[in-house]
C-alpha atoms as a PDB file:
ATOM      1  CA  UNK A   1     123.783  26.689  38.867  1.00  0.00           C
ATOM      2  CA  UNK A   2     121.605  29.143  40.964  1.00  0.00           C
ATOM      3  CA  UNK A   3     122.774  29.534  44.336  1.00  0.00           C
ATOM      4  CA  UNK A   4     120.508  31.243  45.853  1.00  0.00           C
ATOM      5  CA  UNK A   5     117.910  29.172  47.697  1.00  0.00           C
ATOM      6  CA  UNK A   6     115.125  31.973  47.341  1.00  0.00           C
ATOM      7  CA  UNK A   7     112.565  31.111  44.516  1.00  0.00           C
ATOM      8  CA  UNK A   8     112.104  34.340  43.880  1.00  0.00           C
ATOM      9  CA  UNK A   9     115.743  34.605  43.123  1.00  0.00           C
ATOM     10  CA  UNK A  10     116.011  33.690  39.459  1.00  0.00           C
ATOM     11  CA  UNK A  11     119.626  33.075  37.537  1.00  0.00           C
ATOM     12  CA  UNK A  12     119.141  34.502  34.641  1.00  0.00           C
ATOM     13  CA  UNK A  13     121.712  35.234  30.991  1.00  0.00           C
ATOM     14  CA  UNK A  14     123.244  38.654  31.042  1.00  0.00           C
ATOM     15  CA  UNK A  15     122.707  40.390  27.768  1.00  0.00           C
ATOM     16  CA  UNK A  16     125.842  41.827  25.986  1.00  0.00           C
ATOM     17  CA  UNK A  17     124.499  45.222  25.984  1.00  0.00           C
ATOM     18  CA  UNK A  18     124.076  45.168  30.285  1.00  0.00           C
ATOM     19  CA  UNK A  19     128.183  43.086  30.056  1.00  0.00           C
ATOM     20  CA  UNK A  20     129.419  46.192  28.358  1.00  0.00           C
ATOM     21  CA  UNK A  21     127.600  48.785  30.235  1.00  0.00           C
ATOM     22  CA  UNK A  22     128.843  47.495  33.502  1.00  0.00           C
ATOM     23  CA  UNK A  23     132.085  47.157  32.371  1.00  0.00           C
ATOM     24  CA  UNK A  24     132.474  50.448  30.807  1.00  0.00           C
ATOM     25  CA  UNK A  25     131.257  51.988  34.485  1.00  0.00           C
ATOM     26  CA  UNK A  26     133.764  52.917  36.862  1.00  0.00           C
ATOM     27  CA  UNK A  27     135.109  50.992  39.570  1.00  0.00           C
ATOM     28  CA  UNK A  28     133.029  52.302  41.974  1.00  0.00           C
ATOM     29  CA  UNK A  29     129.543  51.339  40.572  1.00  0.00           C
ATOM     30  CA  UNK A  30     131.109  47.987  39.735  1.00  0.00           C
ATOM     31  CA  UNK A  31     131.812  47.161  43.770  1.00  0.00           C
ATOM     32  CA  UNK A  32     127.944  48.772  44.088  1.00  0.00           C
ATOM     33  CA  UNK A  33     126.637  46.223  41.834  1.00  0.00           C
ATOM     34  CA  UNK A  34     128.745  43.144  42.763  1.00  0.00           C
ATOM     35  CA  UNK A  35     127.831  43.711  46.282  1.00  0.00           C
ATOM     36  CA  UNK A  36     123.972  44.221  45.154  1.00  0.00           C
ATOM     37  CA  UNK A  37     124.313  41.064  42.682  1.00  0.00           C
ATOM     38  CA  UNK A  38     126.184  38.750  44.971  1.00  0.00           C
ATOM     39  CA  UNK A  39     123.874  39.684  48.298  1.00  0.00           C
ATOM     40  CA  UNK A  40     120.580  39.014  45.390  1.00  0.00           C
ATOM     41  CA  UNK A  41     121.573  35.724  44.204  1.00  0.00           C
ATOM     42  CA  UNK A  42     124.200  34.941  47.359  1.00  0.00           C
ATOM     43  CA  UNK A  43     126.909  33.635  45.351  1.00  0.00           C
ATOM     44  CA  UNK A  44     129.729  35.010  43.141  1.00  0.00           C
ATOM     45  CA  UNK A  45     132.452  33.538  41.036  1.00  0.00           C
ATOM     46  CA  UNK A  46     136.409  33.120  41.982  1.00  0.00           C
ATOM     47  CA  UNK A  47     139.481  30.891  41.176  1.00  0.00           C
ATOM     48  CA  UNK A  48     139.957  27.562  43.077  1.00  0.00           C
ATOM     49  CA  UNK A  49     142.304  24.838  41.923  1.00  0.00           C
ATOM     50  CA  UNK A  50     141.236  20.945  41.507  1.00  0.00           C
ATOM     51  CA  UNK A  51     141.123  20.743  45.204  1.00  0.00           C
ATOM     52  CA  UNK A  52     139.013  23.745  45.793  1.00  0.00           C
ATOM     53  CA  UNK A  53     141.747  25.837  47.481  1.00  0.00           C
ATOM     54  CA  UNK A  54     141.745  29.245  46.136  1.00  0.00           C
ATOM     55  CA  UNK A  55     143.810  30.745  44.116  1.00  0.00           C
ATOM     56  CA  UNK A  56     145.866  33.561  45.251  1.00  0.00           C
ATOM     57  CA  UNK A  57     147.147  36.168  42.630  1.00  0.00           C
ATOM     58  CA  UNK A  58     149.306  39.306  42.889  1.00  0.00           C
ATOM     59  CA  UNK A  59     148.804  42.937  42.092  1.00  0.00           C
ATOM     60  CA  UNK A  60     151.111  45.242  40.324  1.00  0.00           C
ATOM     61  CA  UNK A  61     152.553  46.014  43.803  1.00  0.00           C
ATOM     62  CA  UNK A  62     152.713  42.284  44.509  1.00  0.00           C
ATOM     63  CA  UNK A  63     149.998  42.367  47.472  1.00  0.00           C
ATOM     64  CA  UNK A  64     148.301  39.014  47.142  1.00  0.00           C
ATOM     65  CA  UNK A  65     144.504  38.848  46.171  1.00  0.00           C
ATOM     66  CA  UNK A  66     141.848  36.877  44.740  1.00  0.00           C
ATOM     67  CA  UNK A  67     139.813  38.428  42.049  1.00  0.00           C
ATOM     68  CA  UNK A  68     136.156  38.048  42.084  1.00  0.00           C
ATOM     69  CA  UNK A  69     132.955  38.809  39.976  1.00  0.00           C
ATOM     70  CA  UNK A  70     129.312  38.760  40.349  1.00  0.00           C
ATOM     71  CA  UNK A  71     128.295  36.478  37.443  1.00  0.00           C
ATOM     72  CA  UNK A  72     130.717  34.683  35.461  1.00  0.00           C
ATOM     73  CA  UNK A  73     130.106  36.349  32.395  1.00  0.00           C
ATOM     74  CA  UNK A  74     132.052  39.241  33.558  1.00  0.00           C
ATOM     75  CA  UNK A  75     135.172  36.465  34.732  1.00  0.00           C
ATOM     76  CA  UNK A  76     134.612  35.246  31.287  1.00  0.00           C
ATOM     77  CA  UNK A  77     135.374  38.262  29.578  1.00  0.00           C
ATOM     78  CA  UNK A  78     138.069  38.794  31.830  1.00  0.00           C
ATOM     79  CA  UNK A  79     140.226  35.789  31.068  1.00  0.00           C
ATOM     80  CA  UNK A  80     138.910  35.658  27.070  1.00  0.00           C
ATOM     81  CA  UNK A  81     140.659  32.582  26.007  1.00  0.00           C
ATOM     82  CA  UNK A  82     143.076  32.495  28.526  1.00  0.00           C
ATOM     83  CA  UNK A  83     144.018  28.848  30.296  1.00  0.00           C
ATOM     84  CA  UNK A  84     142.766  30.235  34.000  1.00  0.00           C
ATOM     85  CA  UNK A  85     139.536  30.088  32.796  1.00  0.00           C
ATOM     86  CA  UNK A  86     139.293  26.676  33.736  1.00  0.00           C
ATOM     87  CA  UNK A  87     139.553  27.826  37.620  1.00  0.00           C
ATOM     88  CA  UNK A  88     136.402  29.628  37.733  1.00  0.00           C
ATOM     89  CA  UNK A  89     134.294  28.443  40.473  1.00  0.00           C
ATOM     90  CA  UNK A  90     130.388  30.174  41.471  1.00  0.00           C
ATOM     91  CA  UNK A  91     130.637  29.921  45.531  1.00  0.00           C
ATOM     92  CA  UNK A  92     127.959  31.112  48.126  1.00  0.00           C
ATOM     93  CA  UNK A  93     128.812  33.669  49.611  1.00  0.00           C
ATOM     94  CA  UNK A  94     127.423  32.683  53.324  1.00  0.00           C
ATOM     95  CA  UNK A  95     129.901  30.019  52.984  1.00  0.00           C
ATOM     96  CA  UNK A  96     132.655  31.906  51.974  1.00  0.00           C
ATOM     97  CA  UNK A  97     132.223  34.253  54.338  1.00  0.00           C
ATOM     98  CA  UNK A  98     131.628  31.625  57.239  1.00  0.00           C
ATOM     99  CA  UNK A  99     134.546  29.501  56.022  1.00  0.00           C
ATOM    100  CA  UNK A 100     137.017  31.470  54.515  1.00  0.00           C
ATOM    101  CA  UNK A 101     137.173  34.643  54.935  1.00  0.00           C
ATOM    102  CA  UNK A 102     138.824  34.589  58.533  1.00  0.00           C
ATOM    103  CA  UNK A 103     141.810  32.736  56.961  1.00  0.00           C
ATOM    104  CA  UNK A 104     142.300  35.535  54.436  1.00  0.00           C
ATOM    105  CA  UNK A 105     141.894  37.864  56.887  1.00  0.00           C
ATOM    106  CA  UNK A 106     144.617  36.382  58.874  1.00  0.00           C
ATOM    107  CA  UNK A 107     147.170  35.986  55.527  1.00  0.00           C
ATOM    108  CA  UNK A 108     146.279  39.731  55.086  1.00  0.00           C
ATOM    109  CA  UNK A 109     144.784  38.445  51.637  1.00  0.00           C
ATOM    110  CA  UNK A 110     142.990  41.212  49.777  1.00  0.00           C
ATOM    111  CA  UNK A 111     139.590  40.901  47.489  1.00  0.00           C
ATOM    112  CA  UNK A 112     139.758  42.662  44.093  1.00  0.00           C
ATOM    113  CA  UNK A 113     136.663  42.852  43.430  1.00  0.00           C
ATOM    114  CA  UNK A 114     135.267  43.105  39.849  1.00  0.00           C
ATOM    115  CA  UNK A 115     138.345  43.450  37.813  1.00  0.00           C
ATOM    116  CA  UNK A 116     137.946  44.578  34.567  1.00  0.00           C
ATOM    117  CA  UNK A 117     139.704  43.685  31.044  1.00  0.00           C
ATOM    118  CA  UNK A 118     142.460  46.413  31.708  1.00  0.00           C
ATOM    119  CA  UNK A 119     142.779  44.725  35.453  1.00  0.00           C
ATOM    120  CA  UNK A 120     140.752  47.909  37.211  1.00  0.00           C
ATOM    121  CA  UNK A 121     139.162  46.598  40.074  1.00  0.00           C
ATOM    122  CA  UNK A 122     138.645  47.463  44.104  1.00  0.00           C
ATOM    123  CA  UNK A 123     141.372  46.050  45.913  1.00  0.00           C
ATOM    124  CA  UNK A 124     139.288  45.671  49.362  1.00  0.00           C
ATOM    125  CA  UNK A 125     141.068  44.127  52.660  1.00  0.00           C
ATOM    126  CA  UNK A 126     139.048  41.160  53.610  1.00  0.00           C
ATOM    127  CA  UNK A 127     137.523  42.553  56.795  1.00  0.00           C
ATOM    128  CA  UNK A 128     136.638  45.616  55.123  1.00  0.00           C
ATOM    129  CA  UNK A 129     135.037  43.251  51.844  1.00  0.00           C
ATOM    130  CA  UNK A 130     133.101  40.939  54.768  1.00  0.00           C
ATOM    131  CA  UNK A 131     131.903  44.406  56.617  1.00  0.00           C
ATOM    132  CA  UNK A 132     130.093  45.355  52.945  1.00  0.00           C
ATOM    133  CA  UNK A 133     128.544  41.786  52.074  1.00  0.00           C
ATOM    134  CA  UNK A 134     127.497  41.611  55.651  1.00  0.00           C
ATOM    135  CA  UNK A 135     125.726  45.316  55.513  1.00  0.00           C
ATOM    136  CA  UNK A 136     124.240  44.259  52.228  1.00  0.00           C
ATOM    137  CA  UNK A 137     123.277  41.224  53.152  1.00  0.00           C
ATOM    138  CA  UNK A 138     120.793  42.408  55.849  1.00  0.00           C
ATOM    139  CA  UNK A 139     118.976  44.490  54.106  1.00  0.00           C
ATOM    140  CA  UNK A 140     117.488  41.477  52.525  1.00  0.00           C
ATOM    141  CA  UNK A 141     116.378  39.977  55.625  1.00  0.00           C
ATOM    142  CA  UNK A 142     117.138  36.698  56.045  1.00  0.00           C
ATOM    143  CA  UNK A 143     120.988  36.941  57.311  1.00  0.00           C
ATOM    144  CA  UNK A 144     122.729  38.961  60.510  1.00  0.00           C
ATOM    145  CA  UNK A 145     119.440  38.536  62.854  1.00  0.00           C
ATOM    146  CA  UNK A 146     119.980  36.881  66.082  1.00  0.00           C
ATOM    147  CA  UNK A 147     116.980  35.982  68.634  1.00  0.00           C
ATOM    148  CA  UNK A 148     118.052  37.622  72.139  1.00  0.00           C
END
Protein backbone atom coordinates (compact mmCIF):
# COMPACT_ATOMS: atom_id res chain seq x y z
CA UNK A 1 0.00 0.00 0.00
CA UNK A 2 1.71 3.36 -0.96
CA UNK A 3 0.87 6.06 1.26
CA UNK A 4 2.09 8.71 -0.10
CA UNK A 5 -0.34 10.64 -2.29
CA UNK A 6 2.57 12.15 -4.54
CA UNK A 7 2.85 10.29 -7.96
CA UNK A 8 6.13 10.85 -8.05
CA UNK A 9 6.43 8.98 -4.84
CA UNK A 10 6.80 5.36 -5.90
CA UNK A 11 6.68 2.20 -3.23
CA UNK A 12 9.03 0.23 -4.35
CA UNK A 13 10.81 -3.69 -2.97
CA UNK A 14 13.92 -3.16 -0.95
CA UNK A 15 16.69 -5.36 -2.19
CA UNK A 16 18.47 -7.61 0.42
CA UNK A 17 21.73 -6.12 -0.26
CA UNK A 18 20.25 -2.18 0.68
CA UNK A 19 18.14 -4.45 4.10
CA UNK A 20 21.57 -5.46 5.24
CA UNK A 21 23.47 -2.38 4.57
CA UNK A 22 21.08 -0.31 6.54
CA UNK A 23 20.97 -2.55 9.16
CA UNK A 24 24.57 -3.09 9.58
CA UNK A 25 24.83 1.06 9.86
CA UNK A 26 24.76 2.56 13.11
CA UNK A 27 21.96 3.91 14.89
CA UNK A 28 22.49 7.17 13.92
CA UNK A 29 22.26 6.86 10.06
CA UNK A 30 19.30 4.57 10.70
CA UNK A 31 17.12 7.65 12.49
CA UNK A 32 18.74 9.78 9.24
CA UNK A 33 17.18 7.48 6.89
CA UNK A 34 13.86 6.63 8.63
CA UNK A 35 13.25 10.25 8.98
CA UNK A 36 14.32 10.76 5.10
CA UNK A 37 12.18 7.50 4.11
CA UNK A 38 9.13 8.18 6.19
CA UNK A 39 9.00 12.22 5.24
CA UNK A 40 9.54 10.60 1.13
CA UNK A 41 6.80 8.22 1.13
CA UNK A 42 4.85 9.85 4.45
CA UNK A 43 4.15 6.73 6.13
CA UNK A 44 6.04 4.19 8.30
CA UNK A 45 5.22 0.92 9.93
CA UNK A 46 4.29 0.24 13.86
CA UNK A 47 2.30 -2.23 16.10
CA UNK A 48 -1.50 -1.70 16.58
CA UNK A 49 -3.79 -4.37 17.95
CA UNK A 50 -7.25 -5.53 16.17
CA UNK A 51 -8.69 -2.27 17.19
CA UNK A 52 -5.95 -0.11 15.91
CA UNK A 53 -4.71 1.05 19.35
CA UNK A 54 -1.05 0.88 19.50
CA UNK A 55 0.93 -1.19 21.04
CA UNK A 56 3.08 -0.06 23.79
CA UNK A 57 6.34 -2.06 24.61
CA UNK A 58 9.08 -1.65 27.23
CA UNK A 59 12.79 -1.09 27.12
CA UNK A 60 15.43 -2.78 29.11
CA UNK A 61 14.89 0.03 31.68
CA UNK A 62 11.14 -0.52 31.43
CA UNK A 63 10.37 3.09 29.83
CA UNK A 64 7.42 2.39 27.58
CA UNK A 65 7.80 2.82 23.70
CA UNK A 66 6.58 1.89 20.44
CA UNK A 67 9.06 0.69 17.95
CA UNK A 68 8.90 1.90 14.48
CA UNK A 69 10.50 1.38 10.96
CA UNK A 70 10.53 2.98 7.66
CA UNK A 71 9.43 0.08 5.41
CA UNK A 72 8.28 -3.07 6.75
CA UNK A 73 10.92 -5.07 5.50
CA UNK A 74 13.13 -3.86 8.17
CA UNK A 75 9.96 -4.75 10.99
CA UNK A 76 10.01 -7.97 9.17
CA UNK A 77 13.38 -8.85 9.86
CA UNK A 78 12.97 -7.65 13.17
CA UNK A 79 10.29 -9.98 14.44
CA UNK A 80 11.59 -13.10 11.93
CA UNK A 81 8.97 -15.58 12.71
CA UNK A 82 7.90 -14.23 15.75
CA UNK A 83 3.82 -14.08 16.57
CA UNK A 84 3.94 -9.94 16.80
CA UNK A 85 4.39 -9.92 13.38
CA UNK A 86 0.87 -10.02 12.87
CA UNK A 87 0.62 -6.32 14.53
CA UNK A 88 2.45 -4.57 11.93
CA UNK A 89 0.53 -1.75 10.62
CA UNK A 90 2.03 1.02 7.58
CA UNK A 91 0.40 4.46 9.04
CA UNK A 92 0.78 8.06 7.56
CA UNK A 93 2.64 9.84 9.25
CA UNK A 94 0.53 13.33 8.95
CA UNK A 95 -2.00 11.36 10.71
CA UNK A 96 -0.03 10.06 13.29
CA UNK A 97 1.39 13.01 14.02
CA UNK A 98 -2.02 15.00 13.94
CA UNK A 99 -3.77 12.26 15.92
CA UNK A 100 -1.54 10.64 18.09
CA UNK A 101 1.29 11.91 18.90
CA UNK A 102 -0.08 14.50 21.56
CA UNK A 103 -1.45 11.50 23.55
CA UNK A 104 2.01 9.93 23.68
CA UNK A 105 3.39 12.94 24.47
CA UNK A 106 1.17 13.30 27.39
CA UNK A 107 1.80 9.32 28.65
CA UNK A 108 5.51 10.36 28.31
CA UNK A 109 5.56 7.44 25.61
CA UNK A 110 8.88 7.26 23.82
CA UNK A 111 9.55 6.33 19.87
CA UNK A 112 12.35 3.79 19.26
CA UNK A 113 12.92 4.35 16.19
CA UNK A 114 14.45 1.74 13.80
CA UNK A 115 15.30 -1.05 16.09
CA UNK A 116 17.48 -3.44 14.89
CA UNK A 117 17.74 -7.46 15.27
CA UNK A 118 19.92 -7.02 18.52
CA UNK A 119 17.05 -4.32 19.71
CA UNK A 120 19.56 -1.09 18.90
CA UNK A 121 17.44 1.61 18.10
CA UNK A 122 16.92 5.63 19.03
CA UNK A 123 14.83 5.85 21.91
CA UNK A 124 13.42 9.53 20.98
CA UNK A 125 10.75 11.36 23.42
CA UNK A 126 7.75 12.03 21.33
CA UNK A 127 8.06 15.81 21.14
CA UNK A 128 11.56 15.55 20.31
CA UNK A 129 10.54 12.50 17.38
CA UNK A 130 7.48 15.08 16.10
CA UNK A 131 10.17 18.18 16.15
CA UNK A 132 12.41 15.85 13.46
CA UNK A 133 9.44 14.55 11.14
CA UNK A 134 8.12 18.04 11.26
CA UNK A 135 11.74 19.65 10.18
CA UNK A 136 11.95 16.95 7.58
CA UNK A 137 8.83 17.20 6.46
CA UNK A 138 9.17 20.82 5.19
CA UNK A 139 11.81 20.54 3.29
CA UNK A 140 9.60 18.76 0.90
CA UNK A 141 7.20 21.45 0.59
CA UNK A 142 3.94 20.57 0.88
CA UNK A 143 3.53 20.41 4.91
CA UNK A 144 4.24 23.24 7.88
CA UNK A 145 3.23 26.35 5.48
CA UNK A 146 0.55 28.52 6.72
CA UNK A 147 -0.99 31.57 4.57
CA UNK A 148 -0.70 34.79 6.95
Amino acid sequence: MLCSTNLTKMSRKLSEKEIQAVLNSDVDARVRYFVHKVAAMECFWLMCDEDDDLLIVYDAKERECIPVWPFKEYADVFFEDCVERKFLKEVQIQKFLDERIDKLIKRNVAIFVFPDTKSHGAFVMADVFRNMMEDELAKYGDYGWKDF
